[in-house]
PDB file of N, CA and C in Angstrom:
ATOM      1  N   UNK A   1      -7.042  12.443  -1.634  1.00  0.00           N
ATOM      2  CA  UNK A   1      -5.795  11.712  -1.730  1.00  0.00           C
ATOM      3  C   UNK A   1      -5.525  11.404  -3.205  1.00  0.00           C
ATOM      4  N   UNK A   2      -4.533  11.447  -3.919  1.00  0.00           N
ATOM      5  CA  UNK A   2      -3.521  11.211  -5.208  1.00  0.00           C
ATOM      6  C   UNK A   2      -3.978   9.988  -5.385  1.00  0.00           C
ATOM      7  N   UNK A   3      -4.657   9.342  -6.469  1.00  0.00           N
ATOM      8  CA  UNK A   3      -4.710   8.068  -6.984  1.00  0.00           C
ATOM      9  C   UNK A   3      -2.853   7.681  -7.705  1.00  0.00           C
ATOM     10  N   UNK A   4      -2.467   6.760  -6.967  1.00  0.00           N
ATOM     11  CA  UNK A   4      -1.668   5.948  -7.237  1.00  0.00           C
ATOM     12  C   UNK A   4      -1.865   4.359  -8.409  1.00  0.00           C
ATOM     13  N   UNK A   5      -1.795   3.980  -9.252  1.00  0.00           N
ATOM     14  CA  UNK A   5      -0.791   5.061 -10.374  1.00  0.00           C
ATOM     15  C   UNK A   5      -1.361   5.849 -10.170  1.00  0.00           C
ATOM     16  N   UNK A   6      -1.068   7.044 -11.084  1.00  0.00           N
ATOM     17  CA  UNK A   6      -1.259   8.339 -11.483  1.00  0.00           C
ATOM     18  C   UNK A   6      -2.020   7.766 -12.881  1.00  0.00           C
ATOM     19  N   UNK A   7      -3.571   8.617 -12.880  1.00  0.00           N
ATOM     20  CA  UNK A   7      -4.559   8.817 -13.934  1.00  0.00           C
ATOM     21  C   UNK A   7      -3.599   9.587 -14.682  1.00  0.00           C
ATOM     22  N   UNK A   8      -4.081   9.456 -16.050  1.00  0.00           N
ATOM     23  CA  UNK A   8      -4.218   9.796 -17.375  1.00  0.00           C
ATOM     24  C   UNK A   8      -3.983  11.297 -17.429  1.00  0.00           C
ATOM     25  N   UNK A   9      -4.869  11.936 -16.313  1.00  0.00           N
ATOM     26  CA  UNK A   9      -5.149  13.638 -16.398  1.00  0.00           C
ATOM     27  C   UNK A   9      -4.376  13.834 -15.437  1.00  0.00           C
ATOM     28  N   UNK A  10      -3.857  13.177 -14.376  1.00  0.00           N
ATOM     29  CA  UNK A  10      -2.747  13.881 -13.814  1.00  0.00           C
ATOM     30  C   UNK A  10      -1.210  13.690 -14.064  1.00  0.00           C
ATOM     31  N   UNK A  11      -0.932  12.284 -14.972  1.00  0.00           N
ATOM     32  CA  UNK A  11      -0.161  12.731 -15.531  1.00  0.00           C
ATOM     33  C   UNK A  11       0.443  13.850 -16.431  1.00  0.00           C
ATOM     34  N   UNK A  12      -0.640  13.924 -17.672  1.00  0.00           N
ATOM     35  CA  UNK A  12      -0.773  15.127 -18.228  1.00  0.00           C
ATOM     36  C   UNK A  12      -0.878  16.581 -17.880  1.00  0.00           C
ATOM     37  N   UNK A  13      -0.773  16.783 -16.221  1.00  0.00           N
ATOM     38  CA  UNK A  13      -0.225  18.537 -15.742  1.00  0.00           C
ATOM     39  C   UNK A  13       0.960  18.437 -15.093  1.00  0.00           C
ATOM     40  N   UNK A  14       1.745  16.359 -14.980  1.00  0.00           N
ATOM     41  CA  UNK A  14       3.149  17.125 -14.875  1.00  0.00           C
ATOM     42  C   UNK A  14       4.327  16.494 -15.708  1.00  0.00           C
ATOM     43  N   UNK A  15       3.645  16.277 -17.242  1.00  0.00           N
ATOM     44  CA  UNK A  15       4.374  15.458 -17.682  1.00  0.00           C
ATOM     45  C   UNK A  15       5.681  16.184 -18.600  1.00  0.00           C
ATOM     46  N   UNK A  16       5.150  17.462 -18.722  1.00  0.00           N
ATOM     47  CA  UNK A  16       6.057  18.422 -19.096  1.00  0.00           C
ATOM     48  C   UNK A  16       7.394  18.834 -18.433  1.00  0.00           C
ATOM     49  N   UNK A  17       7.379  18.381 -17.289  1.00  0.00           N
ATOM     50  CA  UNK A  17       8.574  18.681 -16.284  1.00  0.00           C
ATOM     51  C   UNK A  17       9.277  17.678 -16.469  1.00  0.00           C
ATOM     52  N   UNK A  18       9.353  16.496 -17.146  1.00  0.00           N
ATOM     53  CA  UNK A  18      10.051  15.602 -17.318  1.00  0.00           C
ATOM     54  C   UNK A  18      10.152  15.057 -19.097  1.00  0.00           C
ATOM     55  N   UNK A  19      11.520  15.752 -19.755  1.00  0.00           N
ATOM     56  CA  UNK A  19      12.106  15.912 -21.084  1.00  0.00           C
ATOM     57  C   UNK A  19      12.812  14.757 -21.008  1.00  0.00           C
ATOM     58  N   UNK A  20      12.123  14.428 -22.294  1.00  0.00           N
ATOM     59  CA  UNK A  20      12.308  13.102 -22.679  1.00  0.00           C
ATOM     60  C   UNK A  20      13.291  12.888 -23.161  1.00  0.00           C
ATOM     61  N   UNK A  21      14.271  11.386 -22.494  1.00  0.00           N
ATOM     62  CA  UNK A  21      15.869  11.402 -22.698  1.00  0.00           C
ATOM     63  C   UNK A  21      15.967  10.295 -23.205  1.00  0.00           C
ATOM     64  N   UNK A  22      17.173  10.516 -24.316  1.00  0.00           N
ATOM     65  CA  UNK A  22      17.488   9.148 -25.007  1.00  0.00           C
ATOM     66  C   UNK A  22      18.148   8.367 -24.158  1.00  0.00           C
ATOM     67  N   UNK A  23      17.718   6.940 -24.104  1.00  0.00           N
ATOM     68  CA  UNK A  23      19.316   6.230 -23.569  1.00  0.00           C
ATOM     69  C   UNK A  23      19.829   5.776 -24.599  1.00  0.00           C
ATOM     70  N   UNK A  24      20.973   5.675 -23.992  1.00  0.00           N
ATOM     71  CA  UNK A  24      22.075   5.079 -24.975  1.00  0.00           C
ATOM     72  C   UNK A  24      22.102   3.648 -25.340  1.00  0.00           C
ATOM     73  N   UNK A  25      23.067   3.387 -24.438  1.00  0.00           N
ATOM     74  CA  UNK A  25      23.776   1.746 -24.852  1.00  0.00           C
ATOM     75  C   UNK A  25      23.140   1.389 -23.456  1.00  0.00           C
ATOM     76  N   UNK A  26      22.932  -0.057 -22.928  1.00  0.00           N
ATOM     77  CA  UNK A  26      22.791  -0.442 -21.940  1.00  0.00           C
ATOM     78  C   UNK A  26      21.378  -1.035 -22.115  1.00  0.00           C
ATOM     79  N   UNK A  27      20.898  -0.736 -20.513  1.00  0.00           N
ATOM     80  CA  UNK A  27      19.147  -1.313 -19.903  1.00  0.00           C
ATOM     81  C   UNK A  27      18.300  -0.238 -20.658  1.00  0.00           C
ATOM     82  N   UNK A  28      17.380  -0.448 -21.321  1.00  0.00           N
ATOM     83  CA  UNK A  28      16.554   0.505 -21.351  1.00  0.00           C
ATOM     84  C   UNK A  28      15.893   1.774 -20.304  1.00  0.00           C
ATOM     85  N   UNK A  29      15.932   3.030 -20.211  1.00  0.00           N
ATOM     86  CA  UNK A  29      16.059   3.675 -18.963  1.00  0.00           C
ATOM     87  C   UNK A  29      14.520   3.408 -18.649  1.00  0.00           C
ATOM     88  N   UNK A  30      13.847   3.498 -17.837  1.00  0.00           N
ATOM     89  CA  UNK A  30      12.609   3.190 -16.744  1.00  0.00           C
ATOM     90  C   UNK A  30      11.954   4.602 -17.504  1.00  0.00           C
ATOM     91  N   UNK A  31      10.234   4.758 -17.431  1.00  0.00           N
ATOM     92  CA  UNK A  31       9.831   5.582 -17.830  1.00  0.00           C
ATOM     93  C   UNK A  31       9.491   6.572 -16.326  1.00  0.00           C
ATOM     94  N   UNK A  32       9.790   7.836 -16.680  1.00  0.00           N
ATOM     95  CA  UNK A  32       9.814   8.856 -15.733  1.00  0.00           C
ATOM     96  C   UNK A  32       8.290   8.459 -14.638  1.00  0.00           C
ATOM     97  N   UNK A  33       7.252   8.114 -15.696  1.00  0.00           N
ATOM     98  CA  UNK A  33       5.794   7.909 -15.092  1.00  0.00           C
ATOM     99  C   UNK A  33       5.348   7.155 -14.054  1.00  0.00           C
ATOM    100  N   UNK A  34       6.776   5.753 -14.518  1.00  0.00           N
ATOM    101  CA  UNK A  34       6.392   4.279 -13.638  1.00  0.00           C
ATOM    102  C   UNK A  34       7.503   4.885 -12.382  1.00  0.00           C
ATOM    103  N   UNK A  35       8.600   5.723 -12.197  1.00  0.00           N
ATOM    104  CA  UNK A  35       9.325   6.255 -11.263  1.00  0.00           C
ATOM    105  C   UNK A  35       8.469   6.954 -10.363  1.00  0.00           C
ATOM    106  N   UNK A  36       7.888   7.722 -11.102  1.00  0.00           N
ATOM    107  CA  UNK A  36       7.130   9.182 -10.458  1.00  0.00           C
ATOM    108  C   UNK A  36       6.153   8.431  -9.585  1.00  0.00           C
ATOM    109  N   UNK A  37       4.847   7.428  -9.749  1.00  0.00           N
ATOM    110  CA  UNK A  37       4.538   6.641  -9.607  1.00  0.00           C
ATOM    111  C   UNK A  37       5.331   5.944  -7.519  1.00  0.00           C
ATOM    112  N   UNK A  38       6.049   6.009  -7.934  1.00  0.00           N
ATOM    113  CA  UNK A  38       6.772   4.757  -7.170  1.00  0.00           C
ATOM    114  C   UNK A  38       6.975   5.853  -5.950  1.00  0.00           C
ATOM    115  N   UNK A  39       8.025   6.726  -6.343  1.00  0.00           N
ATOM    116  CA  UNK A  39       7.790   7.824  -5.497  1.00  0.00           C
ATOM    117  C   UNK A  39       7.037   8.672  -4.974  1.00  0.00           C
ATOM    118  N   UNK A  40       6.107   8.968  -5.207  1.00  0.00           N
ATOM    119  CA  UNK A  40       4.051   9.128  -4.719  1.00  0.00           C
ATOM    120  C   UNK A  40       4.124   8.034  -3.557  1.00  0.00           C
ATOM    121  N   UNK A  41       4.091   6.829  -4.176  1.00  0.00           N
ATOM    122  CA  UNK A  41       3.824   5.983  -3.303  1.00  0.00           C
ATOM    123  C   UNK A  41       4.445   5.599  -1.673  1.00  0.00           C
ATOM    124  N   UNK A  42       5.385   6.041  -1.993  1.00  0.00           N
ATOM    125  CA  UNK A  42       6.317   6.259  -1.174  1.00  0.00           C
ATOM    126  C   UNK A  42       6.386   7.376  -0.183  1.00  0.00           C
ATOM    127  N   UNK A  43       5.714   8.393  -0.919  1.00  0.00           N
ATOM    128  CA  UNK A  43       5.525  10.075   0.216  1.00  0.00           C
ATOM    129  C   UNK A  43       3.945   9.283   1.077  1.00  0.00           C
ATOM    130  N   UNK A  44       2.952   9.169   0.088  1.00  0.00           N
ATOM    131  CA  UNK A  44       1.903   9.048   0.691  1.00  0.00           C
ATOM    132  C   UNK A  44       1.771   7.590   1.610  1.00  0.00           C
ATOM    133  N   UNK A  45       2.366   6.696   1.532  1.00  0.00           N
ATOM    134  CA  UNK A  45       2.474   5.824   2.107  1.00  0.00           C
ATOM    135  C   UNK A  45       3.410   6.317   4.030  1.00  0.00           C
ATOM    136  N   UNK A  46       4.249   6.994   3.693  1.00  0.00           N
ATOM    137  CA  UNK A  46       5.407   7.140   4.499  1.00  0.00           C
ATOM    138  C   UNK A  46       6.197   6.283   4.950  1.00  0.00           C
ATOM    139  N   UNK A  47       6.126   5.006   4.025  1.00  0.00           N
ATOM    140  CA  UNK A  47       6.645   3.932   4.471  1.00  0.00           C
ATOM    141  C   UNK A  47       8.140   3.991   3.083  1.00  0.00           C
ATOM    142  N   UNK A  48       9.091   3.115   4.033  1.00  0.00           N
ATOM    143  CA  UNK A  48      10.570   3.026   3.588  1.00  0.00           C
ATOM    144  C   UNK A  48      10.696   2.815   2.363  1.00  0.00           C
ATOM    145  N   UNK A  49      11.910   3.284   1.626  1.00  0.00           N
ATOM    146  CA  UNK A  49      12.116   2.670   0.538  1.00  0.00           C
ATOM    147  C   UNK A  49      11.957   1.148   0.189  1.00  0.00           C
ATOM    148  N   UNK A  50      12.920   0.409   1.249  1.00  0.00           N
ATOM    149  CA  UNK A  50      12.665  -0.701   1.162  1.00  0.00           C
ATOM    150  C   UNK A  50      11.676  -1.701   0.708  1.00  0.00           C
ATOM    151  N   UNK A  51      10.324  -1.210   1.823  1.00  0.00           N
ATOM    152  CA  UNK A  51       9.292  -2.012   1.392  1.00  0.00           C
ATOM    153  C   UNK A  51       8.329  -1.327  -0.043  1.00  0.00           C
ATOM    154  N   UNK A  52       9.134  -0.560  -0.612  1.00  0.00           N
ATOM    155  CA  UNK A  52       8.619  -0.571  -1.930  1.00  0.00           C
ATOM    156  C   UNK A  52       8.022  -1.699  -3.183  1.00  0.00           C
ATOM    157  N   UNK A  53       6.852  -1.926  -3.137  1.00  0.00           N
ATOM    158  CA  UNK A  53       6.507  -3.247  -3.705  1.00  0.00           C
ATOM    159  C   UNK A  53       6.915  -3.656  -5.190  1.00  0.00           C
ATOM    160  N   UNK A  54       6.491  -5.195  -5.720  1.00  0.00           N
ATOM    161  CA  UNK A  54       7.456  -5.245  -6.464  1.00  0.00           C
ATOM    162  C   UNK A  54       6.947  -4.645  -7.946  1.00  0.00           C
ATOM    163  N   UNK A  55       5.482  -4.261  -7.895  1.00  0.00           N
ATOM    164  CA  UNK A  55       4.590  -4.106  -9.148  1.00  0.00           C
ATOM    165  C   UNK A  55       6.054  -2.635  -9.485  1.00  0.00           C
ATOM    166  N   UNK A  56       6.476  -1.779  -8.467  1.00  0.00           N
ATOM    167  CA  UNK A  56       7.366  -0.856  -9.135  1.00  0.00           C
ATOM    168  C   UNK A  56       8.579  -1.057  -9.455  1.00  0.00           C
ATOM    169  N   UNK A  57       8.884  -0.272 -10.391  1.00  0.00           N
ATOM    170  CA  UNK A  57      10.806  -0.418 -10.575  1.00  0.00           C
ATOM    171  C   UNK A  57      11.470  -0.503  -9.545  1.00  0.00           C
ATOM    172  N   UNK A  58      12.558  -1.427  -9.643  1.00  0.00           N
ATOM    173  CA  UNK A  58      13.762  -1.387  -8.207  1.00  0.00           C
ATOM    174  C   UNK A  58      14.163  -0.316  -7.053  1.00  0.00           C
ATOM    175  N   UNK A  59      13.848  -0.686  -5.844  1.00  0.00           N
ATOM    176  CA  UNK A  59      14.041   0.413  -5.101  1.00  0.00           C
ATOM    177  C   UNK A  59      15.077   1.112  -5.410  1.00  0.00           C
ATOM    178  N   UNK A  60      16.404   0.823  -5.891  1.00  0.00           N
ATOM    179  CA  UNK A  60      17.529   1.729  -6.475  1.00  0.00           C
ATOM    180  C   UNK A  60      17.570   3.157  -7.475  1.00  0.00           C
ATOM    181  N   UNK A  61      16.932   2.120  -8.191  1.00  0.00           N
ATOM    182  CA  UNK A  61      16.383   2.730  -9.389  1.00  0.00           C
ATOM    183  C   UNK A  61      15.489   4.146  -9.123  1.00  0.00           C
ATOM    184  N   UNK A  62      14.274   4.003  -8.034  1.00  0.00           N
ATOM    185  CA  UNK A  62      13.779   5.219  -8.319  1.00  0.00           C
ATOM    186  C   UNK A  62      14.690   5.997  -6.850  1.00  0.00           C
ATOM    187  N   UNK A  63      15.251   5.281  -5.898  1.00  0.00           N
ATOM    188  CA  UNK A  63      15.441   6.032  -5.027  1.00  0.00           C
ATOM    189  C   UNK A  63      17.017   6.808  -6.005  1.00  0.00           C
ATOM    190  N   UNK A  64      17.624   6.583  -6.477  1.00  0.00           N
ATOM    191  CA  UNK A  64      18.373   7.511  -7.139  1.00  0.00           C
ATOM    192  C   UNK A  64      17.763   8.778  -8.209  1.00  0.00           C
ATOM    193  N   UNK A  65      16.642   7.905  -8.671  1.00  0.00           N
ATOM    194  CA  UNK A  65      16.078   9.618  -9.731  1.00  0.00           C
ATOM    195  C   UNK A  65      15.345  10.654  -8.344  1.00  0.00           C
ATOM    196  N   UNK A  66      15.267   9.808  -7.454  1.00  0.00           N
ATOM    197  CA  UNK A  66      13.765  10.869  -7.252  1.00  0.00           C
ATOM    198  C   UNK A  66      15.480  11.851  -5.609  1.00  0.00           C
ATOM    199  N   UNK A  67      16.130  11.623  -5.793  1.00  0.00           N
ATOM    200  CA  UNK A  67      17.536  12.129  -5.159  1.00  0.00           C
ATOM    201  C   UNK A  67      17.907  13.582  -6.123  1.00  0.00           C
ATOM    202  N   UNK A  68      17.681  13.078  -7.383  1.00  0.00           N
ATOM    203  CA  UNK A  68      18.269  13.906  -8.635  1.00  0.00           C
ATOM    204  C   UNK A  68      17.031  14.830  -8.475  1.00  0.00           C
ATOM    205  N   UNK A  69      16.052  14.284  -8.736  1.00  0.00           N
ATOM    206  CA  UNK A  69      14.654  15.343  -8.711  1.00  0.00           C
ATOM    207  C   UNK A  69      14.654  16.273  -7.824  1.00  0.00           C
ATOM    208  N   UNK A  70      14.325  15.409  -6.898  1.00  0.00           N
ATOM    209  CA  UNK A  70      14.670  16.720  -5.503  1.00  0.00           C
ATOM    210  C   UNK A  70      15.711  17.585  -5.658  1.00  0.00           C
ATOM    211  N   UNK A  71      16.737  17.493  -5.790  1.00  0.00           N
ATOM    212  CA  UNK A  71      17.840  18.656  -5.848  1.00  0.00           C
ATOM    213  C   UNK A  71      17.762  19.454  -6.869  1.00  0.00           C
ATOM    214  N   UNK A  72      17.023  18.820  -8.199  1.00  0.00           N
ATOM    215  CA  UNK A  72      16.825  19.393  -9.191  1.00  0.00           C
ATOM    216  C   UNK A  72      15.533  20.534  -9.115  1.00  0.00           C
ATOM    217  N   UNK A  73      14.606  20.373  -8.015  1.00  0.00           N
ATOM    218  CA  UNK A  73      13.507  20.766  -7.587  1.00  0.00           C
ATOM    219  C   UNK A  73      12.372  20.721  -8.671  1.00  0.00           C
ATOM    220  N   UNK A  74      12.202  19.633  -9.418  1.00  0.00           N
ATOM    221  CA  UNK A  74      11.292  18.881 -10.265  1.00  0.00           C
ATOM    222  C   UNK A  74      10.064  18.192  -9.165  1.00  0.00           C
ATOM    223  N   UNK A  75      10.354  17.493  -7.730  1.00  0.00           N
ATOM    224  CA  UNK A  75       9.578  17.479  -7.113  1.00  0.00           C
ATOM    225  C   UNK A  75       8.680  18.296  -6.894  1.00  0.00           C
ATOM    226  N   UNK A  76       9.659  19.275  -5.973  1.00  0.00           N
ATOM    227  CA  UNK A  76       8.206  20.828  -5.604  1.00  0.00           C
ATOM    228  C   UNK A  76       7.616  21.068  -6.551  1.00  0.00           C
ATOM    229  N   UNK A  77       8.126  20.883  -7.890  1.00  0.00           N
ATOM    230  CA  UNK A  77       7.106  21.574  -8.944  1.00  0.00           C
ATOM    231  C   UNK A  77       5.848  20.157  -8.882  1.00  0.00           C
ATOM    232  N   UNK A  78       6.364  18.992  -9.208  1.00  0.00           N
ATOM    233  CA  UNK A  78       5.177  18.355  -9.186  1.00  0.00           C
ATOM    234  C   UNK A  78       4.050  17.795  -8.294  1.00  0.00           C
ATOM    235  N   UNK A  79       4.793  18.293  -6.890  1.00  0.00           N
ATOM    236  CA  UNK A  79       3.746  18.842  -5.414  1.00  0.00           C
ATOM    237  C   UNK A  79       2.971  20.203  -5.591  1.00  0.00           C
ATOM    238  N   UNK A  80       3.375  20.634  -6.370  1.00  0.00           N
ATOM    239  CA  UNK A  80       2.502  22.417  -6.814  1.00  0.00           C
ATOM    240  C   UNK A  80       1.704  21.796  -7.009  1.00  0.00           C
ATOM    241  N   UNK A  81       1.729  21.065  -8.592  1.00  0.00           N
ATOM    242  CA  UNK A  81       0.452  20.699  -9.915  1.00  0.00           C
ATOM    243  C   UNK A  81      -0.465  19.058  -9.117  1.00  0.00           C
ATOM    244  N   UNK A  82       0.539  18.640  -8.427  1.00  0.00           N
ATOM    245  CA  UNK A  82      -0.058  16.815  -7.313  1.00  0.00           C
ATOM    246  C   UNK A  82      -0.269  17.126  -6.514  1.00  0.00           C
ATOM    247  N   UNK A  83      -1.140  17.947  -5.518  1.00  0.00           N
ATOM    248  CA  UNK A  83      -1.086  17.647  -4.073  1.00  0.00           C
ATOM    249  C   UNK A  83      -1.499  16.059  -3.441  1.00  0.00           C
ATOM    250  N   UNK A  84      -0.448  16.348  -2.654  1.00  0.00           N
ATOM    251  CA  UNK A  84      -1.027  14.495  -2.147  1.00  0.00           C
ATOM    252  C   UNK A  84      -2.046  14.712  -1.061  1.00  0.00           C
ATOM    253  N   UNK A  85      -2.539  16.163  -0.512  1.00  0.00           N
ATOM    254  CA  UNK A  85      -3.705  16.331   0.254  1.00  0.00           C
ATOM    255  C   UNK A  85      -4.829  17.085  -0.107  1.00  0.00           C
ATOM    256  N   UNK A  86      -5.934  16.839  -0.465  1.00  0.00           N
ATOM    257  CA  UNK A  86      -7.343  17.869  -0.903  1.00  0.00           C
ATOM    258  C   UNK A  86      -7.350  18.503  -0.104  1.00  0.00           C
ATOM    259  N   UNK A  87      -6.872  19.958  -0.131  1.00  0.00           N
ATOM    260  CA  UNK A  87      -7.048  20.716   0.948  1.00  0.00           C
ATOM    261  C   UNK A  87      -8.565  21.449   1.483  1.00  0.00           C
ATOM    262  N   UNK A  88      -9.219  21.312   0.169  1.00  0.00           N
ATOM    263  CA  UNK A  88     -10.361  21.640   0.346  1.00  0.00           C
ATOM    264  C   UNK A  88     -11.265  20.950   1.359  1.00  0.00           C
ATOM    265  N   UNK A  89     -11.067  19.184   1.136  1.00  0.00           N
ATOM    266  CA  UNK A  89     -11.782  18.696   1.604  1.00  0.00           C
ATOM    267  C   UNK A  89     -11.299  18.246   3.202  1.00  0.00           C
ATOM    268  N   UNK A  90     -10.075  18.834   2.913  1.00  0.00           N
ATOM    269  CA  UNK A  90      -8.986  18.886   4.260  1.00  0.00           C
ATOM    270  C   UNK A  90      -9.141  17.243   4.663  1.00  0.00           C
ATOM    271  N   UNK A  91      -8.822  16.268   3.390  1.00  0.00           N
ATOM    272  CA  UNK A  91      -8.203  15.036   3.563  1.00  0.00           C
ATOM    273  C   UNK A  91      -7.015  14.460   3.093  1.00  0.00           C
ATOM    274  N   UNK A  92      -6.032  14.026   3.706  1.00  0.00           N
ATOM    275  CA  UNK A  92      -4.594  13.945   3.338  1.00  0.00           C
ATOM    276  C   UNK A  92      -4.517  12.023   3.209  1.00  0.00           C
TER     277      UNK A  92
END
């Protein structure tokens, strides 16, 4: 099973899929890591957006990037390099 956060070394095989964007004017934008993060938690949990806890960014917040991701298919890529199941050890 995916350690939630995400270690050091697994950030680093999918941190490349996510190009680093200026914000502008406004909130400072959320870092892709503490999103990515939130959304993991969320597949492997299978539990609702809603009860997304509060240690993560606003349920809004990631449930709109990880909308963009998916369509963008930035997910599947980081389910390639994350499996959230050891298949080897055939534990999910």
């Amino acid at each position: 099973m995916l350690q939630i956060p995400l270690t050091d070394a697994d950030w680093a095989r999918v941190q490349s899929l996510f190009p680093e964007v200026s914000s502008g004017r406004g909130r400072p934008r959320r870092s892709d890591r503490e999103i990515l993060n939130a959304i993991l938690w969320v597949q492997q949990t299978k539990e609702k957006w809603h009860r997304l806890p509060a240690t993560f960014p606003p349920q809004q917040t990631c449930y709109l990037r990880y909308m963009a991701w998916k369509k963008a298919g930035v997910l599947d890529q980081v389910n390639e390099r994350l499996p959230l199941c050891d298949h080897e050890l055939s534990t999910c």
